[in-house]
Every structure is written in C-alpha cells, then in structure tokens.
N, C-alpha and C. Protein backbone atom coordinates (compact mmCIF):
# COMPACT_ATOMS: atom_id res chain seq x y z
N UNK A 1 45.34 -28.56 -59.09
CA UNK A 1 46.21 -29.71 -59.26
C UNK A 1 45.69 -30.53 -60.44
N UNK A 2 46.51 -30.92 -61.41
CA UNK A 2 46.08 -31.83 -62.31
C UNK A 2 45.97 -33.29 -61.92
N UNK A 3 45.08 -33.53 -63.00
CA UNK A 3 44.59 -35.24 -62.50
C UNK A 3 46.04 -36.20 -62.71
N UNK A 4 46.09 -36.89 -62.12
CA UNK A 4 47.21 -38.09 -62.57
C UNK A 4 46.74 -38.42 -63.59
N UNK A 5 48.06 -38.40 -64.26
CA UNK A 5 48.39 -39.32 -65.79
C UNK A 5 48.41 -40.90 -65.43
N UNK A 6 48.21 -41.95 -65.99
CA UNK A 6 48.55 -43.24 -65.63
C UNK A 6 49.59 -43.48 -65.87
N UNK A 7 50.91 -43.16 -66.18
CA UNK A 7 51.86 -43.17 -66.44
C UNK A 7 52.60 -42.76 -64.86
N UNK A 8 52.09 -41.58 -64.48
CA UNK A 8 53.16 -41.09 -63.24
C UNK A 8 52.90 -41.39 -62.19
N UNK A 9 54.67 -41.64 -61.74
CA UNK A 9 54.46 -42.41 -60.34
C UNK A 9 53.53 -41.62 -59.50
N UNK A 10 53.15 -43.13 -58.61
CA UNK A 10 52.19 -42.70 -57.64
C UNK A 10 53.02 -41.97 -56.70
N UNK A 11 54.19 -42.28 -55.88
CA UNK A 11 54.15 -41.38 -55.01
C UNK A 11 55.35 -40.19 -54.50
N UNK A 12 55.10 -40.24 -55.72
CA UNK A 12 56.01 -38.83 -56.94
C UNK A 12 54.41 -37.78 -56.83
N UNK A 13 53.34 -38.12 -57.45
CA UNK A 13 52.33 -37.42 -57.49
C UNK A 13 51.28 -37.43 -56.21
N UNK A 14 51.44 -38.35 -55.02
CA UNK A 14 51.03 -38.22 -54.00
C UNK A 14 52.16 -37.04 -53.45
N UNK A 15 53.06 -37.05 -53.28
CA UNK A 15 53.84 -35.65 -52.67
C UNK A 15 53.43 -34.82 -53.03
N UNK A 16 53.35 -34.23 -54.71
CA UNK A 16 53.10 -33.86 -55.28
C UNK A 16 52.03 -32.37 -54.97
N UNK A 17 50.53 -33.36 -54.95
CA UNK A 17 49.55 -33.31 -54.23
C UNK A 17 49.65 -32.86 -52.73
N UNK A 18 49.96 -33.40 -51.62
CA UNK A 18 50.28 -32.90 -50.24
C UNK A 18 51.00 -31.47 -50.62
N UNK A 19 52.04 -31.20 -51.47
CA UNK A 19 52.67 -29.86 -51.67
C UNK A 19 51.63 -28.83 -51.81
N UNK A 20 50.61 -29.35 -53.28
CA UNK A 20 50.07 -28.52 -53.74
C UNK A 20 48.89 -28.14 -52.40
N UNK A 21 48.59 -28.92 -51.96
CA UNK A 21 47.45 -28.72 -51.06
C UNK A 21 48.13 -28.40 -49.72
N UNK A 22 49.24 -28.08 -49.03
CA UNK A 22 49.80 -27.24 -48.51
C UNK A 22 49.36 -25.61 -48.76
N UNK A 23 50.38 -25.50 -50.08
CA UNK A 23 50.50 -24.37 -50.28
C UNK A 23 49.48 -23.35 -50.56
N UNK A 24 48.26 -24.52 -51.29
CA UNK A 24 46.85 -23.64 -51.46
C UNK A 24 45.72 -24.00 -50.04
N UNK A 25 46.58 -24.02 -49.12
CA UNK A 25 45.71 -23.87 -47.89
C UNK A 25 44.71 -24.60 -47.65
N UNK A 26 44.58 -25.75 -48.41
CA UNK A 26 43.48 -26.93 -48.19
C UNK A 26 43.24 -27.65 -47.20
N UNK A 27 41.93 -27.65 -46.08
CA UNK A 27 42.26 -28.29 -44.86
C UNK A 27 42.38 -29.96 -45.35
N UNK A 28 43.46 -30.22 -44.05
CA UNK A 28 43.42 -31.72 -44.75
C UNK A 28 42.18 -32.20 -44.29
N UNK A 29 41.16 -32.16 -43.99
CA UNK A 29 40.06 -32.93 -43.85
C UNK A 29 39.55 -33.06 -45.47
N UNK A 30 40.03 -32.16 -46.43
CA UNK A 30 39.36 -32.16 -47.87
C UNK A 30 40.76 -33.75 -47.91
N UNK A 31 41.75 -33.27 -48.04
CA UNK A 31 43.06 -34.20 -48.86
C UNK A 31 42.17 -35.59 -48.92
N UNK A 32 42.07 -36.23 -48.29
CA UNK A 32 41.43 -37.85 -49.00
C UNK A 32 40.16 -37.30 -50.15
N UNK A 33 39.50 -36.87 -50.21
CA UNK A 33 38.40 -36.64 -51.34
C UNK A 33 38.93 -36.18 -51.98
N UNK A 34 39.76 -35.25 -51.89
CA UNK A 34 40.26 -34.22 -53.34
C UNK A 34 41.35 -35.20 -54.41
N UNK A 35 42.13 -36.09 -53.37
CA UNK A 35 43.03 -37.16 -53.70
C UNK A 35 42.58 -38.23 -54.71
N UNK A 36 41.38 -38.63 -53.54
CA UNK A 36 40.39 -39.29 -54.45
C UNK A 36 39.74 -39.56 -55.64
N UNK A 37 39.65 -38.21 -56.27
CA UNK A 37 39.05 -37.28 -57.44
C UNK A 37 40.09 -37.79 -58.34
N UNK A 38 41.57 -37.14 -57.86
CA UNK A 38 42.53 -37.16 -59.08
C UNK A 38 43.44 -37.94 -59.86
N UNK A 39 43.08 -39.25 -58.96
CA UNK A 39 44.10 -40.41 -59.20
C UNK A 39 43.81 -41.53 -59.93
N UNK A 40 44.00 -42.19 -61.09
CA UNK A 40 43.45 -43.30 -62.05
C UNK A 40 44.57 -44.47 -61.94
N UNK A 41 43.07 -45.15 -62.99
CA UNK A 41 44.50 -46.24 -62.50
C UNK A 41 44.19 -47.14 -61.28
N UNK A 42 45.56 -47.94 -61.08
CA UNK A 42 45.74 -48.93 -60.02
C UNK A 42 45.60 -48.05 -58.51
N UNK A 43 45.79 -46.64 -58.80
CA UNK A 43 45.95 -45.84 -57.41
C UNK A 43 44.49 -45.59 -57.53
N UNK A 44 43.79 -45.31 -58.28
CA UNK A 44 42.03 -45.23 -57.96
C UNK A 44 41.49 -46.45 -57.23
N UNK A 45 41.79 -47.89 -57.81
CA UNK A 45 41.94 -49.06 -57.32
C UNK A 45 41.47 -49.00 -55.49
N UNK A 46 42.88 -48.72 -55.68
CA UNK A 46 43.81 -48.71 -54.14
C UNK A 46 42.57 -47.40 -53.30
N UNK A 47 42.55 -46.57 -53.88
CA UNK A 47 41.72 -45.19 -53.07
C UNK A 47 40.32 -46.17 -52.95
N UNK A 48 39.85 -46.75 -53.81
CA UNK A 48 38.67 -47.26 -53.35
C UNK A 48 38.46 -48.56 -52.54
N UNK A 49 39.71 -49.29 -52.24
CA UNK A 49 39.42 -50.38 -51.43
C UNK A 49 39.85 -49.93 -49.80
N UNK A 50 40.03 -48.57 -49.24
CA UNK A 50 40.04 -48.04 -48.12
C UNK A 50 38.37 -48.34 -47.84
N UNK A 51 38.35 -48.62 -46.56
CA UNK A 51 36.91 -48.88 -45.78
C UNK A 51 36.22 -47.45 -45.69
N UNK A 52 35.10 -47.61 -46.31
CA UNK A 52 33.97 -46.10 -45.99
C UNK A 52 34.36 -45.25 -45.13
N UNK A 53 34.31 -45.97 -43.78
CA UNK A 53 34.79 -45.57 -42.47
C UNK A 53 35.71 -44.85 -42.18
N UNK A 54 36.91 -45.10 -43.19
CA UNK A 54 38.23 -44.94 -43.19
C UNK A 54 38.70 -43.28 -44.07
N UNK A 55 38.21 -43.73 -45.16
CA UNK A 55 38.21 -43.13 -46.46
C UNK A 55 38.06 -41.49 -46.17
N UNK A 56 38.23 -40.42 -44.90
CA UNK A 56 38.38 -39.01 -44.81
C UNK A 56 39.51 -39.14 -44.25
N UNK A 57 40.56 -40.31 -43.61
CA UNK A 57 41.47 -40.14 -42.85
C UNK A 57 42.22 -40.19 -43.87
N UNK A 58 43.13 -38.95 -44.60
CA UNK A 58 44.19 -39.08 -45.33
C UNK A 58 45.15 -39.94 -45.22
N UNK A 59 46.14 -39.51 -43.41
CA UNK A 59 47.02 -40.89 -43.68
C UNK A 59 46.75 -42.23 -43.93
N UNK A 60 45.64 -42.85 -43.81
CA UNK A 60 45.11 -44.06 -43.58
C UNK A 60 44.99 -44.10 -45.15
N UNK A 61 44.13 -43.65 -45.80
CA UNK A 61 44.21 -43.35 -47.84
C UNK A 61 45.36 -43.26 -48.24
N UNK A 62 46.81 -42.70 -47.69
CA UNK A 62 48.03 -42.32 -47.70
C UNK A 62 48.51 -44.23 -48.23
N UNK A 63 48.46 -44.68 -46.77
CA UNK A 63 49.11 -45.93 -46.51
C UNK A 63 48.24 -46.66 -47.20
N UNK A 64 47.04 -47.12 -47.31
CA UNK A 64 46.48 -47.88 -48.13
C UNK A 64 47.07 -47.97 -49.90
N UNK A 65 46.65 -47.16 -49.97
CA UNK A 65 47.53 -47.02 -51.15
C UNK A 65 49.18 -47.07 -51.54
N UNK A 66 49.80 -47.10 -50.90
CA UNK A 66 51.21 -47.30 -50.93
C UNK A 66 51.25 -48.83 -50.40
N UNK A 67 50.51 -49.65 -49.59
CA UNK A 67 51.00 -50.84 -49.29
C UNK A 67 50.16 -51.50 -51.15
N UNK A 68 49.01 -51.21 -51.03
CA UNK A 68 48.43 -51.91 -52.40
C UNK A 68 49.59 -51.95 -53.36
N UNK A 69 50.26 -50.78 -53.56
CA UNK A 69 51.23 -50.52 -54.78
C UNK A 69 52.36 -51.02 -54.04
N UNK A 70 52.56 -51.79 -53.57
CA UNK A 70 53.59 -52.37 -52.72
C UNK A 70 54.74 -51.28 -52.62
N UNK A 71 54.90 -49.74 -52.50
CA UNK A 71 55.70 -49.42 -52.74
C UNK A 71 55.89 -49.26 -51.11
N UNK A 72 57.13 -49.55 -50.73
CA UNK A 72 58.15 -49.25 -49.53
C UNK A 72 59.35 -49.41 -49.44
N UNK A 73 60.20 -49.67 -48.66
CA UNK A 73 61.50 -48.96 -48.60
C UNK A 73 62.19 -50.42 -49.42
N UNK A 74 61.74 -51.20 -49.25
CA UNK A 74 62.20 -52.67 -49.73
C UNK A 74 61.84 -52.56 -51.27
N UNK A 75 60.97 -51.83 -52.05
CA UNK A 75 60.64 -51.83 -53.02
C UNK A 75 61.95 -51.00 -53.72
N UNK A 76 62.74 -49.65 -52.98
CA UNK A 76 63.10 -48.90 -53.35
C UNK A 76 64.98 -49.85 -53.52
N UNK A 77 64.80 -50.55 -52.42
CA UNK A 77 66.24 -51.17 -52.71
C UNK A 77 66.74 -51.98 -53.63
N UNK A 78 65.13 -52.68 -54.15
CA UNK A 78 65.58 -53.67 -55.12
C UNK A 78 65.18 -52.68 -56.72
N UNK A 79 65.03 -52.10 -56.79
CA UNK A 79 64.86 -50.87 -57.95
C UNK A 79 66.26 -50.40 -57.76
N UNK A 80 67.01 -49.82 -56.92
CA UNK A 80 68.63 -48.93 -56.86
C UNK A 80 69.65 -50.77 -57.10
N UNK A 81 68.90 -51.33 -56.71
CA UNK A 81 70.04 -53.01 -56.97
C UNK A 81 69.48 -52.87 -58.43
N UNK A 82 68.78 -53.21 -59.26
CA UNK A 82 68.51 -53.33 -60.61
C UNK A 82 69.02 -52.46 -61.44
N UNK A 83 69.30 -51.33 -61.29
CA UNK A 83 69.97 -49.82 -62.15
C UNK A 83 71.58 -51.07 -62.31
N UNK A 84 71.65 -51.26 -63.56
CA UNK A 84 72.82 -51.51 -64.31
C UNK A 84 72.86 -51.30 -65.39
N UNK A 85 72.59 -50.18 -66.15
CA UNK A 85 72.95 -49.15 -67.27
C UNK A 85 74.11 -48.76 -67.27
N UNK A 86 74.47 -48.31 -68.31
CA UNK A 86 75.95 -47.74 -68.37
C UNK A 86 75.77 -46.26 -67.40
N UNK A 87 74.82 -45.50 -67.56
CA UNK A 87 74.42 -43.82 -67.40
C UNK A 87 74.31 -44.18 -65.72
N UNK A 88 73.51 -45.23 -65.15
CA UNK A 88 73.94 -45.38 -63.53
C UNK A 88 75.42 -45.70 -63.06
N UNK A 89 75.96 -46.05 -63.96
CA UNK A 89 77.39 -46.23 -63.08
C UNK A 89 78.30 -44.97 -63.16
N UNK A 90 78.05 -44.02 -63.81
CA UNK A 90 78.69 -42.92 -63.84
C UNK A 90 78.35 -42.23 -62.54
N UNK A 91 79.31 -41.83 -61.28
CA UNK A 91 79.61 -41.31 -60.04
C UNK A 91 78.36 -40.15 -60.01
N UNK A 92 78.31 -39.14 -60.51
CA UNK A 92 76.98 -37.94 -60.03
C UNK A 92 75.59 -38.83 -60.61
N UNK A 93 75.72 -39.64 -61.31
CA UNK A 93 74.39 -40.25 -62.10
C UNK A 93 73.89 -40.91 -60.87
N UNK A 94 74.59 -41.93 -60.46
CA UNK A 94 74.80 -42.52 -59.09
C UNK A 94 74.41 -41.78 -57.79
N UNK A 95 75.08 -40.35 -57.95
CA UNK A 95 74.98 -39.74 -56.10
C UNK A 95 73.48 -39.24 -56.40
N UNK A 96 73.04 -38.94 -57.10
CA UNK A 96 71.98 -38.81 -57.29
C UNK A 96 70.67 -39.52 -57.37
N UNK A 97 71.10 -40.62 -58.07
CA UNK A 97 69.65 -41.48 -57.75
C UNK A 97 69.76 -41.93 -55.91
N UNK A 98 70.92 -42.15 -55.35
CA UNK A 98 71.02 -42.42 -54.44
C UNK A 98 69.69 -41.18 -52.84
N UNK A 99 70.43 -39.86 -53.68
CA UNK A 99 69.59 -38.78 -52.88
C UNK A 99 67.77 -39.12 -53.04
N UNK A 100 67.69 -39.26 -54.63
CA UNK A 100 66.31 -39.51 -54.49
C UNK A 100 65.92 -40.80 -53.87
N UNK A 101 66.45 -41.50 -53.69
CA UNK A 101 66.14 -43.60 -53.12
C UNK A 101 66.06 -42.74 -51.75
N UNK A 102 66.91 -41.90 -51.11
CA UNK A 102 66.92 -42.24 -49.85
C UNK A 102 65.80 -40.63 -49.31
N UNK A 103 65.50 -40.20 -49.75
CA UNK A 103 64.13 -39.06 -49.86
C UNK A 103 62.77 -39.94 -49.71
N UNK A 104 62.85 -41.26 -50.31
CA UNK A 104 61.80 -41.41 -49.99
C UNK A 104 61.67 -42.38 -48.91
C-alpha cells in the first residue's frame, strides 16, 4: 500500500487501506500500526493523539481519526449543500455525487 499523499482524502484512503489489507490477508491486529506508518499530515496528527492503550484497536484509530477530521455524515451534507457549479447541476453529475455522499 502506498503512503498517503497529503493531498488525499482521508477516508477515501482509509477504505482504501482496509481493502488493501483485506485482500492481502493482513490480520487486523497489524491494521492500526500498518495505518499508522502510512498516513501524514493532519491524519498522522489524529493517529497519534489515540491513547497508547488504545492505539492496536483499529476501530477505535478508525474513529479517532474521523471525529479529529470532523468528518461525519453532517460533514457530508453540508459539502452535497455547497456543490453549486454549473457541472453539479447536470442530472447524472448529480445522481452520482449523490451515490458517493450516501456510500459513505
């Protein structure tokens, strides 16, 4: 798996990651360290203010990091309310961002 770019979304590349470490058979007891390793940035931030204690429980590194980056479902509505481009109001431009808003 490549390291995060600071540019790409975090949890575009947290899926990402869970895929890749699926498919290459990684127990999740590795996923928080290996996660750990690859992420810069405000999401390194976030990976390091999980408690010692905490820090092998993936989901717990999962959610820490997604509340830090405030990203949740409230984040996602006021991002699909802000799309007023010409290219979002076109009907498939639209059904589409809609599929991805509601994926996550």
């Amino acid at each position: 798996m490549p390291k995060m770019m600071k540019d790409d979304d975090p949890e575009a590349y947290i899926e990402a990651f869970e895929r890749h470490a699926l498919r290459t058979g990684l127990p999740q007891d590795y996923w928080a360290s290996q996660l750990g390793a690859l992420v810069v940035g405000k999401v390194q931030a976030a990976y390091r203010a999980v408690p010692r204690d905490e820090a092998r429980n993936y989901e717990r590194v999962k959610q820490t990091i997604l509340y830090r980056l405030e990203i949740s479902p409230d984040h996602y509505r006021h991002l699909f309310r802000d799309r007023k481009g010409p290219d979002e109001r076109r009907p498939w431009v639209l059904l589409q961002l809609l599929r991805d808003l509601l994926d996550k």
